[in-house]
C-alpha atoms as a PDB file:
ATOM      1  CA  UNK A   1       7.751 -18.902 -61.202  1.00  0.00           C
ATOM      2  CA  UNK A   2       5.979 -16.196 -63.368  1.00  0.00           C
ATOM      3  CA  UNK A   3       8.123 -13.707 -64.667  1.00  0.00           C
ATOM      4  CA  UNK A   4       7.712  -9.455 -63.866  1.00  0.00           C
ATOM      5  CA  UNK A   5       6.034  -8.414 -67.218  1.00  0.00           C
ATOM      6  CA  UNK A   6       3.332 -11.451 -67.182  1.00  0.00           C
ATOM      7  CA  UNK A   7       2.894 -10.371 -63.626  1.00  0.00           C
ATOM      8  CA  UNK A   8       2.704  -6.849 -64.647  1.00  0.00           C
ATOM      9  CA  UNK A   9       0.395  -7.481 -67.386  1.00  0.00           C
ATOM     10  CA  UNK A  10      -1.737 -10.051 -65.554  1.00  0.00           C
ATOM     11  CA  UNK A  11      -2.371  -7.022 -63.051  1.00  0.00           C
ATOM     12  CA  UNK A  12      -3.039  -4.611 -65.837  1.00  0.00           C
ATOM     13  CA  UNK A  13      -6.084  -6.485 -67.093  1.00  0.00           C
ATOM     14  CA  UNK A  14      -7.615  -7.870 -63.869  1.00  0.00           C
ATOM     15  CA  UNK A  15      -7.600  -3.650 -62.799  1.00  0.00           C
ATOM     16  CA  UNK A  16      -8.790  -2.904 -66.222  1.00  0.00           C
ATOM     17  CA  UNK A  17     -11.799  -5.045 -66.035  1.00  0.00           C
ATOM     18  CA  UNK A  18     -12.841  -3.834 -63.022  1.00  0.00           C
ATOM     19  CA  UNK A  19     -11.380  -6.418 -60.333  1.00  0.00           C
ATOM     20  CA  UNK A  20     -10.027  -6.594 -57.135  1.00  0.00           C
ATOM     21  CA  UNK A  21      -6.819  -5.890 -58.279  1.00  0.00           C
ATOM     22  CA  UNK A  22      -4.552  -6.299 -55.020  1.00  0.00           C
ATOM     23  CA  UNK A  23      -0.809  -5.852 -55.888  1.00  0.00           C
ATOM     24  CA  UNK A  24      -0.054  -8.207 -52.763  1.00  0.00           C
ATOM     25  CA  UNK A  25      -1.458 -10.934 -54.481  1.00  0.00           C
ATOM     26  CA  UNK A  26       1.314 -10.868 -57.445  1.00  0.00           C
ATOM     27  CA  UNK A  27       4.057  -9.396 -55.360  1.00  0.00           C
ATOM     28  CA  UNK A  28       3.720 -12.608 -53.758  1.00  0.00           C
ATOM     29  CA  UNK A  29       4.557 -14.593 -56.665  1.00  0.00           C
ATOM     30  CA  UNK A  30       8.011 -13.336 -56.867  1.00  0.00           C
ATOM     31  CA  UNK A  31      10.728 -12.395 -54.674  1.00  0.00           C
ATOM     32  CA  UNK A  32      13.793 -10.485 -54.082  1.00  0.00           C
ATOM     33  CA  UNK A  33      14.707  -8.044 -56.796  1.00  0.00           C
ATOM     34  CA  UNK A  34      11.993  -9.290 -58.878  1.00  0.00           C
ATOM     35  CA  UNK A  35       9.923  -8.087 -56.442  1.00  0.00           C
ATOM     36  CA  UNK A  36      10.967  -4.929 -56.237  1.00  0.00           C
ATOM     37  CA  UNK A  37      11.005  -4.121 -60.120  1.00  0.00           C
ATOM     38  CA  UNK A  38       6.489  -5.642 -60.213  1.00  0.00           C
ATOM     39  CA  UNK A  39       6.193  -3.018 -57.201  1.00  0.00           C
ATOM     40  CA  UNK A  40       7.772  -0.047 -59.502  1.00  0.00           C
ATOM     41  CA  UNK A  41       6.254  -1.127 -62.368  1.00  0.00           C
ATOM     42  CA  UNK A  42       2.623  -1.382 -60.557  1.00  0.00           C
ATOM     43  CA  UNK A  43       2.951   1.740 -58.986  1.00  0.00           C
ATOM     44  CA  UNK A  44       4.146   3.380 -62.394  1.00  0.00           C
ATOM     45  CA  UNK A  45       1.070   2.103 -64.231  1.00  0.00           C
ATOM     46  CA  UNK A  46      -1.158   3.329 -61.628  1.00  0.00           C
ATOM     47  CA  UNK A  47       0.220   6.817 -61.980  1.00  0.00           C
ATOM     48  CA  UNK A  48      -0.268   7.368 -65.053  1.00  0.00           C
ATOM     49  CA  UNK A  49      -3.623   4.906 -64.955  1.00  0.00           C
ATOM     50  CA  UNK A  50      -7.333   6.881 -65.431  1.00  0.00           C
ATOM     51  CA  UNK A  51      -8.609   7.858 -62.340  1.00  0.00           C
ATOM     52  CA  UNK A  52     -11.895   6.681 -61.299  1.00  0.00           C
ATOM     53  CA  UNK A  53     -14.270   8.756 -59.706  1.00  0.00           C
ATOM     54  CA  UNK A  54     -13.959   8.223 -55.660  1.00  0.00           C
ATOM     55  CA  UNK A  55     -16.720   6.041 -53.912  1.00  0.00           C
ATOM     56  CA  UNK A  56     -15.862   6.682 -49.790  1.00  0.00           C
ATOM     57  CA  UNK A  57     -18.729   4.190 -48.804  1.00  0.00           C
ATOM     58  CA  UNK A  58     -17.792   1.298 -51.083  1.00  0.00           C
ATOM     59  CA  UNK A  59     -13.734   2.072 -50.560  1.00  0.00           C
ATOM     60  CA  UNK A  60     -14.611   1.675 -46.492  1.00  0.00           C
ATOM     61  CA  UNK A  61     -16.422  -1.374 -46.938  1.00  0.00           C
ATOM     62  CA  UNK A  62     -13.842  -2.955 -49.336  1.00  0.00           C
ATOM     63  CA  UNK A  63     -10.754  -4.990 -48.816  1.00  0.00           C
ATOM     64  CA  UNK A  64      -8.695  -1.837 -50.170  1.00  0.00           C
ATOM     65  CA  UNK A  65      -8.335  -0.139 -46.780  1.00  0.00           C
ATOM     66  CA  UNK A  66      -5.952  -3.357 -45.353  1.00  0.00           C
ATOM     67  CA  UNK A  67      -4.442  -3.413 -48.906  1.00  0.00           C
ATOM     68  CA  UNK A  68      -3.489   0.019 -48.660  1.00  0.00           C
ATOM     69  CA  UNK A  69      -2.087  -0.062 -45.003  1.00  0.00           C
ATOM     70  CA  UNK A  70      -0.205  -3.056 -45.381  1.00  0.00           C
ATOM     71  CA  UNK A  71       1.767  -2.031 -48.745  1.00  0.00           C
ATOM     72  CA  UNK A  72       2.204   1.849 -47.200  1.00  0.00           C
ATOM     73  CA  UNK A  73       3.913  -0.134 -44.420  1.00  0.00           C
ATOM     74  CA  UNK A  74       6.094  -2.134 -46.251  1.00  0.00           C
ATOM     75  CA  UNK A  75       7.470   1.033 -48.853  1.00  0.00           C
ATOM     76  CA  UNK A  76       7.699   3.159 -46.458  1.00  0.00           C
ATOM     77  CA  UNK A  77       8.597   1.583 -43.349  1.00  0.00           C
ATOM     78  CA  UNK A  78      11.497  -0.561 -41.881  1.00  0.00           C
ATOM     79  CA  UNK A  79      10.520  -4.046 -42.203  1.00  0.00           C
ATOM     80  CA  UNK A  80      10.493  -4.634 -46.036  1.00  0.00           C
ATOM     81  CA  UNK A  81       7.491  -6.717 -46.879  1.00  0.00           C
ATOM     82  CA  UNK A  82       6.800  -7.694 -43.367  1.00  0.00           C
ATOM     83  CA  UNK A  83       3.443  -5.275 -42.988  1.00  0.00           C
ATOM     84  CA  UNK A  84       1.836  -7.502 -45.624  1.00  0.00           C
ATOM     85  CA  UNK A  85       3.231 -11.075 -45.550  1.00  0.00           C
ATOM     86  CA  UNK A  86       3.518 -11.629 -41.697  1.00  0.00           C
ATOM     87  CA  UNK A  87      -0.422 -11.010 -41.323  1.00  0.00           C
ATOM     88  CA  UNK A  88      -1.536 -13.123 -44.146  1.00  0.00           C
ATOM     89  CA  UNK A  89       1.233 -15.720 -43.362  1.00  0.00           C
ATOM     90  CA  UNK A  90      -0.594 -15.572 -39.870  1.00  0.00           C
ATOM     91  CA  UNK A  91      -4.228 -16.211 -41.233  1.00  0.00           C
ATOM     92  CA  UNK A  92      -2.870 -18.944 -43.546  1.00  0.00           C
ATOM     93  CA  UNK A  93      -1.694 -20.878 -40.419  1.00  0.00           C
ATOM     94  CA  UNK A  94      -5.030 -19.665 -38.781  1.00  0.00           C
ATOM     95  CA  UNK A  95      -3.199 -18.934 -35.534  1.00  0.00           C
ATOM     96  CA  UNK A  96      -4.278 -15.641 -33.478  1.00  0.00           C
ATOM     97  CA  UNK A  97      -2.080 -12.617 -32.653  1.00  0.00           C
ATOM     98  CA  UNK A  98      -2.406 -12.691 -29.198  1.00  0.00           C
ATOM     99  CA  UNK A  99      -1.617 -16.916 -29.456  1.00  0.00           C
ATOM    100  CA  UNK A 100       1.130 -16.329 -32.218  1.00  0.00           C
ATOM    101  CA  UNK A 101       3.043 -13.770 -29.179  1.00  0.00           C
ATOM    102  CA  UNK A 102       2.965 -16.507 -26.716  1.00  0.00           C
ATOM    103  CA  UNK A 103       3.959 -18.925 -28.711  1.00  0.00           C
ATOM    104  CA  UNK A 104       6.643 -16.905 -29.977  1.00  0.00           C
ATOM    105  CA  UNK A 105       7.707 -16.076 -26.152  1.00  0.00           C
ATOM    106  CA  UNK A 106       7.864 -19.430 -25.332  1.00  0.00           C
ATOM    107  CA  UNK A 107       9.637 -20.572 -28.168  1.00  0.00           C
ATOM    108  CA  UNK A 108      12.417 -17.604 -27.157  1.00  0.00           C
ATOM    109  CA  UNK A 109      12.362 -18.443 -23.484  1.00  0.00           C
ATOM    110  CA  UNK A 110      10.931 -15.247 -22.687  1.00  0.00           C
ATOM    111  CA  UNK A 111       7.334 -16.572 -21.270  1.00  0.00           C
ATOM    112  CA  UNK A 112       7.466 -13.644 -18.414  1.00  0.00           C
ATOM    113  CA  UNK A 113       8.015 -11.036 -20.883  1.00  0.00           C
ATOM    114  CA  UNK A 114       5.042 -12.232 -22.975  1.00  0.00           C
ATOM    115  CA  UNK A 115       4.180  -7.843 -22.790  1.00  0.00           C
ATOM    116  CA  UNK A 116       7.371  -7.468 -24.605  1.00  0.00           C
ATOM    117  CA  UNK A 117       7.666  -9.735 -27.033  1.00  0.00           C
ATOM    118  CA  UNK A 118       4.105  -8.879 -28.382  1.00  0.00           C
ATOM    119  CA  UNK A 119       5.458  -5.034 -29.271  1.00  0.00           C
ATOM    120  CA  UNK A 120       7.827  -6.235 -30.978  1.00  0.00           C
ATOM    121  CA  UNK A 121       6.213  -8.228 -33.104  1.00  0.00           C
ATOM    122  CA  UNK A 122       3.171  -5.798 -33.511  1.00  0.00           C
ATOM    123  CA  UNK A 123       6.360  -3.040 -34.689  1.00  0.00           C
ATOM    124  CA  UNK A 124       7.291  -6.001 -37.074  1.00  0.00           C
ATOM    125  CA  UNK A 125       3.642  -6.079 -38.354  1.00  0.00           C
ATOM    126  CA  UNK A 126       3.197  -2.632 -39.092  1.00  0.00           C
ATOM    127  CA  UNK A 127       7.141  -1.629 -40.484  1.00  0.00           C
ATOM    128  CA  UNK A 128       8.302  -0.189 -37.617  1.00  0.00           C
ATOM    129  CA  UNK A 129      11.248  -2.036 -36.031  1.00  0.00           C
ATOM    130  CA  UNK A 130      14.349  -2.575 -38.545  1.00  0.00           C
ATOM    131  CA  UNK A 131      14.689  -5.805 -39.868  1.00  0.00           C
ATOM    132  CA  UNK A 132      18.222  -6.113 -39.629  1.00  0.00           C
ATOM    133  CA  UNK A 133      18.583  -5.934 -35.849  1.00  0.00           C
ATOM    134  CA  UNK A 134      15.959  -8.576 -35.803  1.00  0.00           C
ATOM    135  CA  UNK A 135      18.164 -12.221 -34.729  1.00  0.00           C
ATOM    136  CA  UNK A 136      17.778 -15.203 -36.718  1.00  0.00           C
ATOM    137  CA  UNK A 137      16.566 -16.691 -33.570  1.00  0.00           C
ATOM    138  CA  UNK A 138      13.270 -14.781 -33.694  1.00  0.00           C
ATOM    139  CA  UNK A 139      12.902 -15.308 -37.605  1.00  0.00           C
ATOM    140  CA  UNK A 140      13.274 -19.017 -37.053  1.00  0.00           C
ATOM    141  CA  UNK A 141      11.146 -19.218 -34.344  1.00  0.00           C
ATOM    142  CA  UNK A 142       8.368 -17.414 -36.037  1.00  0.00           C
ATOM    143  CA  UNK A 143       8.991 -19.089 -38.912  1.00  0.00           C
ATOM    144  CA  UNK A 144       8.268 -22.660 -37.590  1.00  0.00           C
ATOM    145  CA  UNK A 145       4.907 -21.223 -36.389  1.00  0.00           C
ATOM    146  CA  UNK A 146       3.631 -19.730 -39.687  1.00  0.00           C
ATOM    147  CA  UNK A 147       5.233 -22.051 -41.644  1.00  0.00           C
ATOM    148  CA  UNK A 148       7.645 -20.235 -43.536  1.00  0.00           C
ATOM    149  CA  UNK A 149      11.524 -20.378 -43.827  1.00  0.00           C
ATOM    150  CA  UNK A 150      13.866 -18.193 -41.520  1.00  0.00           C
ATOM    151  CA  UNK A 151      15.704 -17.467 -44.729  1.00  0.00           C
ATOM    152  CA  UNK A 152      12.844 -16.249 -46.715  1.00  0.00           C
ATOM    153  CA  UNK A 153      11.069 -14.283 -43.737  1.00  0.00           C
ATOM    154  CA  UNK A 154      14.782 -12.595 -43.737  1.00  0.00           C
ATOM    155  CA  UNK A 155      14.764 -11.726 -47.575  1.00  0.00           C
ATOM    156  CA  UNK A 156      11.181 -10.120 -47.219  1.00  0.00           C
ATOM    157  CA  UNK A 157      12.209  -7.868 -44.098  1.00  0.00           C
ATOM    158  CA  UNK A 158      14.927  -6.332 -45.772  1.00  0.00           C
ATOM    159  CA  UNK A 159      13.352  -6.382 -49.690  1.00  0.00           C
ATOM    160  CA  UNK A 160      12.862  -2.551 -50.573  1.00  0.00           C
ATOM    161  CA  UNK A 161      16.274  -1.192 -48.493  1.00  0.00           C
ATOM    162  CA  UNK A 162      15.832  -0.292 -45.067  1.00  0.00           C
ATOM    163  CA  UNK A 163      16.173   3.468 -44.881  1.00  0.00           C
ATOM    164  CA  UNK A 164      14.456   5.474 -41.807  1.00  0.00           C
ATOM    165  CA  UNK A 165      10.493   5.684 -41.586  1.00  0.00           C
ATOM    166  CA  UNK A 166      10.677   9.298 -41.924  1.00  0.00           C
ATOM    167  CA  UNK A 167      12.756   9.709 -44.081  1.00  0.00           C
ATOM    168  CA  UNK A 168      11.094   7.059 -46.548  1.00  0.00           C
ATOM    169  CA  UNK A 169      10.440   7.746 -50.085  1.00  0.00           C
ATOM    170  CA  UNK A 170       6.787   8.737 -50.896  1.00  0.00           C
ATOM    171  CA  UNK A 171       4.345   6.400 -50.880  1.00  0.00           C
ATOM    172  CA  UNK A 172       3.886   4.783 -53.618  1.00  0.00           C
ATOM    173  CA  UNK A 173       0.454   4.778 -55.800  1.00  0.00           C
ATOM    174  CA  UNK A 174      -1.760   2.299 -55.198  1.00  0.00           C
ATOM    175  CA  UNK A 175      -0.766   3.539 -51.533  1.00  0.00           C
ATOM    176  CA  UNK A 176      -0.734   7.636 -51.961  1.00  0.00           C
ATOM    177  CA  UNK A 177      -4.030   7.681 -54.167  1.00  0.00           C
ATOM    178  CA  UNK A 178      -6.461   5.913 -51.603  1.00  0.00           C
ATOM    179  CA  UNK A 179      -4.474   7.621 -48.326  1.00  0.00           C
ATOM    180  CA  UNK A 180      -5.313  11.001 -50.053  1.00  0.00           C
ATOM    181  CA  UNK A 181      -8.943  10.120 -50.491  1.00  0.00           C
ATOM    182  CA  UNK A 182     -12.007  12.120 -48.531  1.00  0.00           C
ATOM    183  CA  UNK A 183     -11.511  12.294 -45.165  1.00  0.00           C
ATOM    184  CA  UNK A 184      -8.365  10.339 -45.451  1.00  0.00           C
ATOM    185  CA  UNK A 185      -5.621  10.856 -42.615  1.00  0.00           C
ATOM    186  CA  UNK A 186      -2.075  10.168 -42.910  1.00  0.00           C
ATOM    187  CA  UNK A 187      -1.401   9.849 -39.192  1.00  0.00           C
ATOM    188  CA  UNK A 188      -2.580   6.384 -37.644  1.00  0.00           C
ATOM    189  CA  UNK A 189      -2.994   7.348 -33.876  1.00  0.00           C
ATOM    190  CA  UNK A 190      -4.231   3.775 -33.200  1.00  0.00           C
ATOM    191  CA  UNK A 191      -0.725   2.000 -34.272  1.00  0.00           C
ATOM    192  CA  UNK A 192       1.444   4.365 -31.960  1.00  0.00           C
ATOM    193  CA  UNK A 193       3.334   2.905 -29.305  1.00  0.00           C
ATOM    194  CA  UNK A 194       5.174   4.126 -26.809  1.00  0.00           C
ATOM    195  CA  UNK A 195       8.771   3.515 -26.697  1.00  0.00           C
ATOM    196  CA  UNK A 196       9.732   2.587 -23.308  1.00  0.00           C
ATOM    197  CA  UNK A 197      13.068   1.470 -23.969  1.00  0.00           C
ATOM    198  CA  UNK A 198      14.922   4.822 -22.695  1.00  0.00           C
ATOM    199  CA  UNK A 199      13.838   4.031 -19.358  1.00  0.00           C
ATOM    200  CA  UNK A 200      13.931   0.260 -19.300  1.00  0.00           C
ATOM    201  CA  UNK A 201      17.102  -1.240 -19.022  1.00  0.00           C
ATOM    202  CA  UNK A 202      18.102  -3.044 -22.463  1.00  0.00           C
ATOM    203  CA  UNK A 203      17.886  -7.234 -21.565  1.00  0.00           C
ATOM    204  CA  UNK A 204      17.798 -10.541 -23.835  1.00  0.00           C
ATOM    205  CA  UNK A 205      14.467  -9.828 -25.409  1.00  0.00           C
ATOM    206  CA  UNK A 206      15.755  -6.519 -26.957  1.00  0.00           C
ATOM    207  CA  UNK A 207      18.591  -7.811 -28.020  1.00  0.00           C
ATOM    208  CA  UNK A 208      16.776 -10.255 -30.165  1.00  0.00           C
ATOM    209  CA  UNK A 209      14.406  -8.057 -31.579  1.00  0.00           C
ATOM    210  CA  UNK A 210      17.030  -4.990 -32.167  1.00  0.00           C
ATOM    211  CA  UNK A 211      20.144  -6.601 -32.399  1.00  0.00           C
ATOM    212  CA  UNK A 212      22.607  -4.492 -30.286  1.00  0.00           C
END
């Protein structure tokens, strides 16, 4: 496994030279605490980095829109790395959202409750259910279907501490510079959902996903 500072200056150049440049791609080659230094040290570079001149068009038609989301979501929200490894784990095993939920139902014993299950794992997706109340049943269920290990899906939902969405720390760089770009919004209306659980009574399926 490549160590932080090759990481670090791997990244360095391929931004230099003009390149894609996506910090998920080398966050991915390390994990744990490792992990956590290459995402301060990218972030640090990138503050203090020259700024290029802001192109909307080509930023909207570029992959750095999902970049951006995804790594906002995992520094700021409650699912550690989640935001960006559980989608591209999910393209890697080619299996759709909508397909992964029912298998993942099924696999929990909670086919009638199919509704259910898939808001909890879109709140997974997108940082916003705690990974720590999440049961090893659901990481090892959802790990056989992406093909990762329960163990490791654990480590990369709690990587980064698991402090309150709003009470996060800021975003980092490569994050707060593209968020704060024309026309930029830091409110996602489209990703809200609607908490139900005050007037639902609490059963199995919340249990596993929010551990109390």
């Amino acid at each position: 496994m490549a160590d932080v500072e090759t990481l670090l200056n791997e990244y360095i150049a391929e931004h230099r030279a003009g390149g894609d440049a996506d910090p998920r791609s080398y966050l991915g080659r390390v994990t744990g605490t490792d992990r956590s230094e290459l995402a301060a040290l990218i972030d640090g570079y990138l503050s203090r980095a020259p700024r290029q001149q802001f192109d909307k068009a080509a930023y909207e038609v570029s992959r750095a829109p999902e970049v951006v989301e995804a790594l906002a979501g995992s520094l700021q929200g409650e699912a550690g790395l989640w935001p960006s490894l559980l989608p591209r784990l999910r393209n890697r095993a080619r299996v759709a959202r909508s397909e992964l939920v029912a298998e993942l139902a099924a696999r929990l014993g909670a086919e009638g409750q199919r509704e259910k299950v898939g808001r909890y794992y879109h709140e997974m997706e997108t940082g916003r259910l705690p990974a720590k109340g999440v049961s090893d049943d659901v990481l090892e269920a959802l790990g056989q279907i992406v093909g990762q290990s329960r163990e490791a899906l654990r480590e990369a939902g709690e990587a980064f501490g698991q402090g309150p969405v709003g009470q996060a720390p800021t975003a980092p760089a490569f994050a707060r510079a593209a968020r704060t770009g024309p026309g930029s919004t830091e409110t996602d209306e489209a990703h809200e959902l609607l908490d139900d659980s005050s007037s639902v009574e609490f059963d199995e399926v919340d249990r596993l996903f929010r551990g109390r």
